[in-house]
C-alpha atoms as a PDB file:
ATOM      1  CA  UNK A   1       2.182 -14.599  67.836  1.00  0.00           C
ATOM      2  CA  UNK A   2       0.021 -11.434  66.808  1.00  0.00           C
ATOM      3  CA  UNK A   3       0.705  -8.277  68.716  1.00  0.00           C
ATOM      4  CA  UNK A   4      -2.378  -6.270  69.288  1.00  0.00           C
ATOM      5  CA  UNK A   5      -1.695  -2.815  68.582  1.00  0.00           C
ATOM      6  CA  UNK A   6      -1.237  -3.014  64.754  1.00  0.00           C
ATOM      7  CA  UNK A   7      -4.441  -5.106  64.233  1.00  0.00           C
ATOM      8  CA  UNK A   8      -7.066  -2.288  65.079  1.00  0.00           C
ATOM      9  CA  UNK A   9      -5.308  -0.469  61.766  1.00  0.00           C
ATOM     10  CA  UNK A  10      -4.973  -3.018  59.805  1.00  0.00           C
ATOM     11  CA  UNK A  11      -8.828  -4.353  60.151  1.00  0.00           C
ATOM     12  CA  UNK A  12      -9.898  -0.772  59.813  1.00  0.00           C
ATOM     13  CA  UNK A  13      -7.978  -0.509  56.511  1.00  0.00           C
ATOM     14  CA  UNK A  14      -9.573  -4.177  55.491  1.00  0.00           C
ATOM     15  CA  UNK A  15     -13.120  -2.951  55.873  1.00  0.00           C
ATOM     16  CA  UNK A  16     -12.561   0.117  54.100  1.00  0.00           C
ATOM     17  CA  UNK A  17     -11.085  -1.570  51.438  1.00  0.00           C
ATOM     18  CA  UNK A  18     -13.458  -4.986  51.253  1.00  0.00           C
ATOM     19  CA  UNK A  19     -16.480  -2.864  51.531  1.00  0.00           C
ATOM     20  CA  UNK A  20     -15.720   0.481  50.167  1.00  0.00           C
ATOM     21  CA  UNK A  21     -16.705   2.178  53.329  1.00  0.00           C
ATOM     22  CA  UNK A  22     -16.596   5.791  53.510  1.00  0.00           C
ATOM     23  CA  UNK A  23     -17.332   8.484  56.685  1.00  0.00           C
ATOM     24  CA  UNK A  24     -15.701   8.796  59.496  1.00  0.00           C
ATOM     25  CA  UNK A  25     -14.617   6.175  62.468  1.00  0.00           C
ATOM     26  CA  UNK A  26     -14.175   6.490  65.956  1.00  0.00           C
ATOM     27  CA  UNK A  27     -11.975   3.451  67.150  1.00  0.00           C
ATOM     28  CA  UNK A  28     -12.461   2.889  71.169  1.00  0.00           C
ATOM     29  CA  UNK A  29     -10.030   0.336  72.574  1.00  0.00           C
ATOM     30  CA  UNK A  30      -8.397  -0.493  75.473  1.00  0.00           C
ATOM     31  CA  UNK A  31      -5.238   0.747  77.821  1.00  0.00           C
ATOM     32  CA  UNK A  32      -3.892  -2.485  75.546  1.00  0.00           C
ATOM     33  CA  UNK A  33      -3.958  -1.108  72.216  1.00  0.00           C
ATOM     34  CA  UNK A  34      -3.396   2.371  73.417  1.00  0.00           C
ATOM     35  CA  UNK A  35      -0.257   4.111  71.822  1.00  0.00           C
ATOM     36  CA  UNK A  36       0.912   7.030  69.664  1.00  0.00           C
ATOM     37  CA  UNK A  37       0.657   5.366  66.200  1.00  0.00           C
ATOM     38  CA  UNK A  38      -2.474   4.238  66.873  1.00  0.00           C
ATOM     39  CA  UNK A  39      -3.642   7.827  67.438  1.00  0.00           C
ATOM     40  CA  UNK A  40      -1.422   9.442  64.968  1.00  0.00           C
ATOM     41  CA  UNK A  41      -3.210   7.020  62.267  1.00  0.00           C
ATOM     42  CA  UNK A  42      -6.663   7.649  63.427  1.00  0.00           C
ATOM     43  CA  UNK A  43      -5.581  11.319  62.788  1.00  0.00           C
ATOM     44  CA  UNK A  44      -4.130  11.297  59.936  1.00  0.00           C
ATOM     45  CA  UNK A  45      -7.225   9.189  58.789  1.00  0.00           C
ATOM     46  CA  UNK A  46      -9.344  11.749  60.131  1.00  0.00           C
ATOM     47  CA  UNK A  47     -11.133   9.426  62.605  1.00  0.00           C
ATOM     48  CA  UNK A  48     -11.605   9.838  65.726  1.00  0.00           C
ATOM     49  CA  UNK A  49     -10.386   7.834  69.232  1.00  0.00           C
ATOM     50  CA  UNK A  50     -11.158   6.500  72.628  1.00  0.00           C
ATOM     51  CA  UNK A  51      -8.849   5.140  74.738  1.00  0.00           C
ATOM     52  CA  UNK A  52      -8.084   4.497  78.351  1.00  0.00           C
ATOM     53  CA  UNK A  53      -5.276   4.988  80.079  1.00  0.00           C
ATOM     54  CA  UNK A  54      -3.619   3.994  83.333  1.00  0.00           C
ATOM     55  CA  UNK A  55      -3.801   6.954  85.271  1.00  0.00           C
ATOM     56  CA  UNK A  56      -1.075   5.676  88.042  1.00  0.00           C
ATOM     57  CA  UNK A  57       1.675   5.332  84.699  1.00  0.00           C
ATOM     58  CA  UNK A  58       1.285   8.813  83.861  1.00  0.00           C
ATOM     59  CA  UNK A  59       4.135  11.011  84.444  1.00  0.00           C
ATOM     60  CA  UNK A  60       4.273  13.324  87.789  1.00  0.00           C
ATOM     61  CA  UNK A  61       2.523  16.481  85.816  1.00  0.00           C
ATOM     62  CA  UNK A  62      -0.108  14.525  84.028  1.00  0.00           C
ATOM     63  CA  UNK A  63      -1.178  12.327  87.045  1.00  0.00           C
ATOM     64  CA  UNK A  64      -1.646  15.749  89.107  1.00  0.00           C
ATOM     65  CA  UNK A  65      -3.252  17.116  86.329  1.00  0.00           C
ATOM     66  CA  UNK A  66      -5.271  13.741  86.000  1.00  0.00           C
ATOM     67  CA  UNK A  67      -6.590  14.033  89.581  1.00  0.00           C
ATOM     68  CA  UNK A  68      -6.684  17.506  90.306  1.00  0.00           C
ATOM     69  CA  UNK A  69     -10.490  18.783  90.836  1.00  0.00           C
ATOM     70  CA  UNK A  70      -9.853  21.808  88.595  1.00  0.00           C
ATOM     71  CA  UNK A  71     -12.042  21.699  85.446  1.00  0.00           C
ATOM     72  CA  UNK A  72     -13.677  18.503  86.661  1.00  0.00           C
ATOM     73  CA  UNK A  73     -17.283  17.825  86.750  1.00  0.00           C
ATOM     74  CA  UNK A  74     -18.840  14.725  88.620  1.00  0.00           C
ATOM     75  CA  UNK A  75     -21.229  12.880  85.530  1.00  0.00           C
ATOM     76  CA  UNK A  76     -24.397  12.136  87.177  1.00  0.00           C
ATOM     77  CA  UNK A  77     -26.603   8.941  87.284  1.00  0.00           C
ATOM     78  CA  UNK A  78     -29.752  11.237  85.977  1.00  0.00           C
ATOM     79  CA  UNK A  79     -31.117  10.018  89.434  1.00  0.00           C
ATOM     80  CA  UNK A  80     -29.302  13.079  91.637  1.00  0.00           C
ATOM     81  CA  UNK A  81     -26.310  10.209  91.862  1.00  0.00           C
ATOM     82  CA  UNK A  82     -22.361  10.520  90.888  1.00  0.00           C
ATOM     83  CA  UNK A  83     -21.849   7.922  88.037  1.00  0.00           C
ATOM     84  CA  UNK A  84     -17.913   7.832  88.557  1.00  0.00           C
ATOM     85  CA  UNK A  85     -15.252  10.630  89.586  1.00  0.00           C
ATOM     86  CA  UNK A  86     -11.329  10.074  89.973  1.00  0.00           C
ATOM     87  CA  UNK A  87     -10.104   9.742  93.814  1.00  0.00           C
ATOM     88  CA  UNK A  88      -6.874   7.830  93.384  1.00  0.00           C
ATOM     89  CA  UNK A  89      -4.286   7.346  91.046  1.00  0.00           C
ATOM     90  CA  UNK A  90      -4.070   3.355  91.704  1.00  0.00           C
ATOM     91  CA  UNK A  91      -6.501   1.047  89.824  1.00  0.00           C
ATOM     92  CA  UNK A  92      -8.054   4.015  87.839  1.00  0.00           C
ATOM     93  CA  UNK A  93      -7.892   4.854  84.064  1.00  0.00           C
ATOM     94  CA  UNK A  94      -8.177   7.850  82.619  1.00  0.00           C
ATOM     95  CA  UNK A  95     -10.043   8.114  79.311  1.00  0.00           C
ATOM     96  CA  UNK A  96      -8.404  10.248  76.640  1.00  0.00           C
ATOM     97  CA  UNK A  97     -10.516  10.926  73.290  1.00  0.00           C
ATOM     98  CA  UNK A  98     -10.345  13.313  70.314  1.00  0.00           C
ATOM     99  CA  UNK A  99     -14.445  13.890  70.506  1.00  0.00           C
ATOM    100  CA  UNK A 100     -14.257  16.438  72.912  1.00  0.00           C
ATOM    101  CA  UNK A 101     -17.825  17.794  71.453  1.00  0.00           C
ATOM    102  CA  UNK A 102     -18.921  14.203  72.281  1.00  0.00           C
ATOM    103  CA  UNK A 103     -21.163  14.131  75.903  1.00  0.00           C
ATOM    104  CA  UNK A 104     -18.928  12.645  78.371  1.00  0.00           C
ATOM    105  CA  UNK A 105     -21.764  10.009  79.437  1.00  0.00           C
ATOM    106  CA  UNK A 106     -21.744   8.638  75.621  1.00  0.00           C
ATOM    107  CA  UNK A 107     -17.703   8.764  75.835  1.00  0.00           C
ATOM    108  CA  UNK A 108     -17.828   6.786  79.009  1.00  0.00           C
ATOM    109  CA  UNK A 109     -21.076   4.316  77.448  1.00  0.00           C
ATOM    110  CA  UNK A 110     -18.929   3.891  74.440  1.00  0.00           C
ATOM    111  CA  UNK A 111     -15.889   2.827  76.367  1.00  0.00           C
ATOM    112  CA  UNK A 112     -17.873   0.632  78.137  1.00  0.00           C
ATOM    113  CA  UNK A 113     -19.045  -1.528  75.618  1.00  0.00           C
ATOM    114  CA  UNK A 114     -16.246  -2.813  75.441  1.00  0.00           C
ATOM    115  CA  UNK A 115     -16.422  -5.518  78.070  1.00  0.00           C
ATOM    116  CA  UNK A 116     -19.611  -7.002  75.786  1.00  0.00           C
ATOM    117  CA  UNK A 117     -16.105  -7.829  73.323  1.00  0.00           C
ATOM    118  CA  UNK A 118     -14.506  -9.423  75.961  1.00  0.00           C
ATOM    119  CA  UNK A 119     -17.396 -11.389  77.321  1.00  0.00           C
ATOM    120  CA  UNK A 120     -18.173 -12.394  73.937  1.00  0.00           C
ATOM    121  CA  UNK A 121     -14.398 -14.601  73.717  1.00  0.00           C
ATOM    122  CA  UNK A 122     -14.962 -15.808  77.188  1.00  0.00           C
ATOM    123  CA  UNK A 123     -18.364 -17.462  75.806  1.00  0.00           C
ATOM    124  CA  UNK A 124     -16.489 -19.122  72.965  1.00  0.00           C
ATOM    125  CA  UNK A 125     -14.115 -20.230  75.428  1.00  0.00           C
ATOM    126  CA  UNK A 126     -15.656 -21.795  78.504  1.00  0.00           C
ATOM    127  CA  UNK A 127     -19.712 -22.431  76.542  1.00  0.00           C
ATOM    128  CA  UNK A 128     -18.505 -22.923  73.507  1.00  0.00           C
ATOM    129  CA  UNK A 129     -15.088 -25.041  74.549  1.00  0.00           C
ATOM    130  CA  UNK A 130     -13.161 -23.324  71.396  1.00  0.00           C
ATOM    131  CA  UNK A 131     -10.010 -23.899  72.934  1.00  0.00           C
ATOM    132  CA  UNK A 132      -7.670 -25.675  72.836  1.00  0.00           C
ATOM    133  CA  UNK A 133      -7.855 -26.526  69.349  1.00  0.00           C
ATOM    134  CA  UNK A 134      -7.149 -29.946  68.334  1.00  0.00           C
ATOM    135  CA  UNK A 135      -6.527 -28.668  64.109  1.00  0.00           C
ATOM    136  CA  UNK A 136      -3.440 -28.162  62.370  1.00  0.00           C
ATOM    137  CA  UNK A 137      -4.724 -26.845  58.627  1.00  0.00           C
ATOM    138  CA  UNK A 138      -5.485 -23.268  58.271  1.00  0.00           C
ATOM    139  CA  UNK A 139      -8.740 -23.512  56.349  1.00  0.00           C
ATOM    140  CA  UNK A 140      -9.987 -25.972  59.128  1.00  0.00           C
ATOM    141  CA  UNK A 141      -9.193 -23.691  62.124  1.00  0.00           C
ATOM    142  CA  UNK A 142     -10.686 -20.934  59.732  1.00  0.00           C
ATOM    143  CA  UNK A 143     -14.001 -23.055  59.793  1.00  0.00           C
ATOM    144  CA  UNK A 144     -13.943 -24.331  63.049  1.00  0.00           C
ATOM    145  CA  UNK A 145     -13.847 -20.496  64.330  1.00  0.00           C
ATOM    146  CA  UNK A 146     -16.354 -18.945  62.308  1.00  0.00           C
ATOM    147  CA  UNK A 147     -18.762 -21.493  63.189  1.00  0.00           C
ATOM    148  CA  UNK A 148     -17.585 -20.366  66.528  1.00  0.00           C
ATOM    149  CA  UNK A 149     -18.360 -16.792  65.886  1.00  0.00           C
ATOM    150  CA  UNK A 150     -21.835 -17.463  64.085  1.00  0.00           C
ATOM    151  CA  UNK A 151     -23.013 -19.382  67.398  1.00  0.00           C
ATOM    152  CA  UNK A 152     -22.069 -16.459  69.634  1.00  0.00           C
ATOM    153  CA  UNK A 153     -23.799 -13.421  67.111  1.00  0.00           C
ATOM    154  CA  UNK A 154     -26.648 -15.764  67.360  1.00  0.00           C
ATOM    155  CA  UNK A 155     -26.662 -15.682  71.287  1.00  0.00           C
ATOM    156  CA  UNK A 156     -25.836 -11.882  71.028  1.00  0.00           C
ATOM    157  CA  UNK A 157     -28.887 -11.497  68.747  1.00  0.00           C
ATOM    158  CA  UNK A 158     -31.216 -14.014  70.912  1.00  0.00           C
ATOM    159  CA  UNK A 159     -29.760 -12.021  74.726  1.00  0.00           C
ATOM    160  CA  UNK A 160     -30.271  -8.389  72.681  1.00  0.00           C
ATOM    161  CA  UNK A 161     -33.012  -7.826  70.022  1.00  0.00           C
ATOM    162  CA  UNK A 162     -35.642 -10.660  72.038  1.00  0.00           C
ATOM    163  CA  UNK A 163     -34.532 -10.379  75.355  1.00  0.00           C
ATOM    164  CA  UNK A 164     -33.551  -6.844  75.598  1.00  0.00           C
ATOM    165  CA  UNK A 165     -30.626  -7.515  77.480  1.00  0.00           C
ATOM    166  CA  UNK A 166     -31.733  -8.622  80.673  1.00  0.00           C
ATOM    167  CA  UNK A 167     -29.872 -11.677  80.881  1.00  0.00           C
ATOM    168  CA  UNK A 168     -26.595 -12.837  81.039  1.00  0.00           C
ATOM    169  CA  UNK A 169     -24.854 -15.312  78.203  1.00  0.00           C
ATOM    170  CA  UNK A 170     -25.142 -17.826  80.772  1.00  0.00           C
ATOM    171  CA  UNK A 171     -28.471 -18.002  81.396  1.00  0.00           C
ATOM    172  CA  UNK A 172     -28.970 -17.624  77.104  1.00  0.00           C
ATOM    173  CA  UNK A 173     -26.943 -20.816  76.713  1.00  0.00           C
ATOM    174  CA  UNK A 174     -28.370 -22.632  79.784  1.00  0.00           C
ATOM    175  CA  UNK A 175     -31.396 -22.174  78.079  1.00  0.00           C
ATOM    176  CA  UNK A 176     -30.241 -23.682  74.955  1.00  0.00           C
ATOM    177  CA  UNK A 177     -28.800 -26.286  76.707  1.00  0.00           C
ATOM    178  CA  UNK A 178     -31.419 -26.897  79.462  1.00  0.00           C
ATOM    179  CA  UNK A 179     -34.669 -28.333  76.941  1.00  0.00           C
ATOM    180  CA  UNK A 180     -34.984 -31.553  77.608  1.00  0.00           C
ATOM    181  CA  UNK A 181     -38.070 -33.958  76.859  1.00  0.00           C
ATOM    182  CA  UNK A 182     -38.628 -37.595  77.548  1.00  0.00           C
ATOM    183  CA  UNK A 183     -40.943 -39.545  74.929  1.00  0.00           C
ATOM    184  CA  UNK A 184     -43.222 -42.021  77.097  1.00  0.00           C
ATOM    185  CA  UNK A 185     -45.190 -42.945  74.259  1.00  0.00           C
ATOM    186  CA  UNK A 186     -46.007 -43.325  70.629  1.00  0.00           C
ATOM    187  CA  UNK A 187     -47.602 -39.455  70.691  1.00  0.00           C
ATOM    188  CA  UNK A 188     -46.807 -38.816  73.909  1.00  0.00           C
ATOM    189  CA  UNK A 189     -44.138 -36.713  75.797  1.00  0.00           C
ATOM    190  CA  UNK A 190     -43.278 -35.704  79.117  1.00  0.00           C
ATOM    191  CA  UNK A 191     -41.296 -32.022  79.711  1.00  0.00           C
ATOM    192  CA  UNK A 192     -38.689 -32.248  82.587  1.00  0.00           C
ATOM    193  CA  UNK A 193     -36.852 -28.848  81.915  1.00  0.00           C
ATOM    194  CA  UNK A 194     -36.068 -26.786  84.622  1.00  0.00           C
ATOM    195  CA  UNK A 195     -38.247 -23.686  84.645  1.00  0.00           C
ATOM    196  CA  UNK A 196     -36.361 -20.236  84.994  1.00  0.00           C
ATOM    197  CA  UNK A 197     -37.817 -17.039  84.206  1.00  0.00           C
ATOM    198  CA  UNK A 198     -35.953 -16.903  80.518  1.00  0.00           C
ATOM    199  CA  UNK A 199     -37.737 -19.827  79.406  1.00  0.00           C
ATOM    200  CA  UNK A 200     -41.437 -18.555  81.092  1.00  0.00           C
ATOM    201  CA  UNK A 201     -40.537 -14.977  78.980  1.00  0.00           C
ATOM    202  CA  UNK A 202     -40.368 -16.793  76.244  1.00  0.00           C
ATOM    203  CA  UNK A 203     -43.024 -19.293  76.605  1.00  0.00           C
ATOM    204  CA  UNK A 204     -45.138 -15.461  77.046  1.00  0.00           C
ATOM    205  CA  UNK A 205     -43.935 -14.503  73.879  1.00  0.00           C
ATOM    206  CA  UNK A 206     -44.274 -16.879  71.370  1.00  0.00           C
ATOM    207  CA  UNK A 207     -47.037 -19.066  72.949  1.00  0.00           C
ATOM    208  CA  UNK A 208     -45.135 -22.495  72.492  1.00  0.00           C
ATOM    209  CA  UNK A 209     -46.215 -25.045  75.473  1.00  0.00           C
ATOM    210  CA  UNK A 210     -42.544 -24.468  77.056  1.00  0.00           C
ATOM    211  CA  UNK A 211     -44.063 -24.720  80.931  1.00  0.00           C
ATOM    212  CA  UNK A 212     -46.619 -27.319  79.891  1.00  0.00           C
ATOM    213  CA  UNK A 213     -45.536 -30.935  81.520  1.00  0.00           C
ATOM    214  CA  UNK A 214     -47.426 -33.417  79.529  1.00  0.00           C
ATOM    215  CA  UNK A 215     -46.344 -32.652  75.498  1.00  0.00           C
ATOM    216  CA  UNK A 216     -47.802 -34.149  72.187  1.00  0.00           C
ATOM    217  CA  UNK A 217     -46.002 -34.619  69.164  1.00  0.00           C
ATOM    218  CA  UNK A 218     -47.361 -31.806  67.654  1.00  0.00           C
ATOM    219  CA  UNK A 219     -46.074 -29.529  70.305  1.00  0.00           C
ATOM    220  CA  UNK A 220     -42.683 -30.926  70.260  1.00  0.00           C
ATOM    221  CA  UNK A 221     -42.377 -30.508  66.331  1.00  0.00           C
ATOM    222  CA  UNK A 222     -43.692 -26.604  67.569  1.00  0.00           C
ATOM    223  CA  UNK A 223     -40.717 -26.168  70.286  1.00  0.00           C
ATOM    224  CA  UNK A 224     -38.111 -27.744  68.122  1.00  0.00           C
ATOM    225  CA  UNK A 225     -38.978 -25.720  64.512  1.00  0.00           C
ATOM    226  CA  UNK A 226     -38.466 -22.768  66.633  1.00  0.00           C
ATOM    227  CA  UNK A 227     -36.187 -20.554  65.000  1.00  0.00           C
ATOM    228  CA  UNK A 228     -34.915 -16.748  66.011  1.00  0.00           C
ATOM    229  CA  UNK A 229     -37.518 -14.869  63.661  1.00  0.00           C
ATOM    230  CA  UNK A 230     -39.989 -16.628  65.006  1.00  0.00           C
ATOM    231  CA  UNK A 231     -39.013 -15.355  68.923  1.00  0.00           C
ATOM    232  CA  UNK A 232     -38.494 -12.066  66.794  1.00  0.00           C
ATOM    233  CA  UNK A 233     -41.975 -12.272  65.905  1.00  0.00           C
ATOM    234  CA  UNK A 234     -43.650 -12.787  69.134  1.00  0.00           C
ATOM    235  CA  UNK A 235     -46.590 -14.765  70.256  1.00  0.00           C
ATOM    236  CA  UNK A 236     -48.294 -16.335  67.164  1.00  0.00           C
ATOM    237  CA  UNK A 237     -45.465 -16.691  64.864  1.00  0.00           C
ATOM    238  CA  UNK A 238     -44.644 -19.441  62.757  1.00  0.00           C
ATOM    239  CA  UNK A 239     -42.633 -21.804  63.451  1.00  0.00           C
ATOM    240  CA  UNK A 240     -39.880 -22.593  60.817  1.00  0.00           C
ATOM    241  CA  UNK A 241     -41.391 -24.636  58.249  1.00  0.00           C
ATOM    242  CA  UNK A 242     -39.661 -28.010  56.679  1.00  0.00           C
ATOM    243  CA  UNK A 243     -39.178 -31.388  58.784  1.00  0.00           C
ATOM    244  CA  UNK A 244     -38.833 -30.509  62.229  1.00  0.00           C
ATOM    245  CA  UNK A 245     -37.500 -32.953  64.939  1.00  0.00           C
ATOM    246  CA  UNK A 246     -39.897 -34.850  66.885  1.00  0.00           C
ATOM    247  CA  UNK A 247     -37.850 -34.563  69.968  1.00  0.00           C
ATOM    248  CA  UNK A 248     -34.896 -33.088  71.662  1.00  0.00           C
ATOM    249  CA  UNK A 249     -32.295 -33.399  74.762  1.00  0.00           C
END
């Protein structure tokens, strides 16, 4: 079994290496992956860190330090609001970083982004179903995972650059999941998804018949040769071009 702390250096040295990448990196991790040769190689690499830490483990003089309302400042909502301020030691983390020119709102957005990591192996484990893993080769678990990976950047990409973000994996996949037609003729085709407001967006935005109830072939072969630059595009797009399927489930 891996342990976590050395990967975050040894991927970081990968990249540089695989794709000559130069400048400076700010690595932002977890309470997990938090320890002193992690931060003494970011230093020494000239890079910079963020990581939490528990604030209840600290010792006696760092945890009063920690909580003490000396040189503290609450970090507003921008609507007259407190974002988040330190009351206890138990359950809290304290966030320790070498950007100290760095706003404290971007410290505490950048930190936060972390969760979209985590969510991101909980699709591939309960939508996806990438465990457990019925392989025993290397290159086939290699394969079976990146196809893994692929299907959840093209979520990401679907949830962030069309949608903006306003909805959840779930709803992203229950989409992709929840298009289902019934052929009731030669031509002819009856729609029995479920509406939901992701599927009416999109209907807005690409002007495919997705809330329509009665379908023709035509619009079918439309739906299904729907790719991600087309919902990139927006309303008038084209649809991908080659031999589209005439129907779905």
């Amino acid at each position: 079994m891996l342990e976590e702390k050395p990967q975050i250096r040894k991927v970081i040295s990968q990249l540089r290496e695989r794709d000559a990448a130069t400048g400076r990196t700010v690595r932002v991790a977890d309470k997990g992956l938090d320890c002193a040769d992690d931060v003494a190689d970011a230093a020494l690499a000239r890079d910079g860190y963020i990581f939490s830490k528990s604030v209840k483990g600290l010792p006696a003089a760092e945890r009063a330090w920690a909580l003490s309302d000396e040189g503290w400042a609450d970090v507003g909502d921008g609507h007259g609001g407190v974002l988040y301020r330190i009351e206890e030691a138990a359950g809290y983390n304290m966030i320790v970083t070498s950007e100290t020119g760095m706003p404290a709102q971007e410290i505490y957005a950048a930190y936060h982004r972390l969760w979209r990591i985590e969510e991101s192996f909980r699709v591939m484990k309960s939508e996806l179903d990438a465990r457990p893993v019925y392989l025993q080769r290397q290159s086939t678990v290699t394969g079976y995972f990146l196809v893994c990976y692929i299907a959840v950047l093209l979520v990401r990409l679907l949830q962030e650059k069309v949608l903006g973000g306003r909805y959840r994996s779930e709803d992203v996949m229950g989409l992709l999941r929840g298009l289902n037609v019934c052929q009731v003729s030669e031509r002819k085709y009856v729609n029995v998804s479920r509406r939901a407001p992701i599927i009416e967006e999109i209907a807005e935005r690409t002007g495919l018949p997705l809330l329509h109830f009665n379908l023709s072939r035509g619009d079918v072969r439309a739906i299904s040769g729907c790719t991600l630059r087309t919902l990139m595009g927006g309303k008038g797009a084209s649809p991908a071009s080659g031999n589209a399927a005439e129907g779905f489930s």
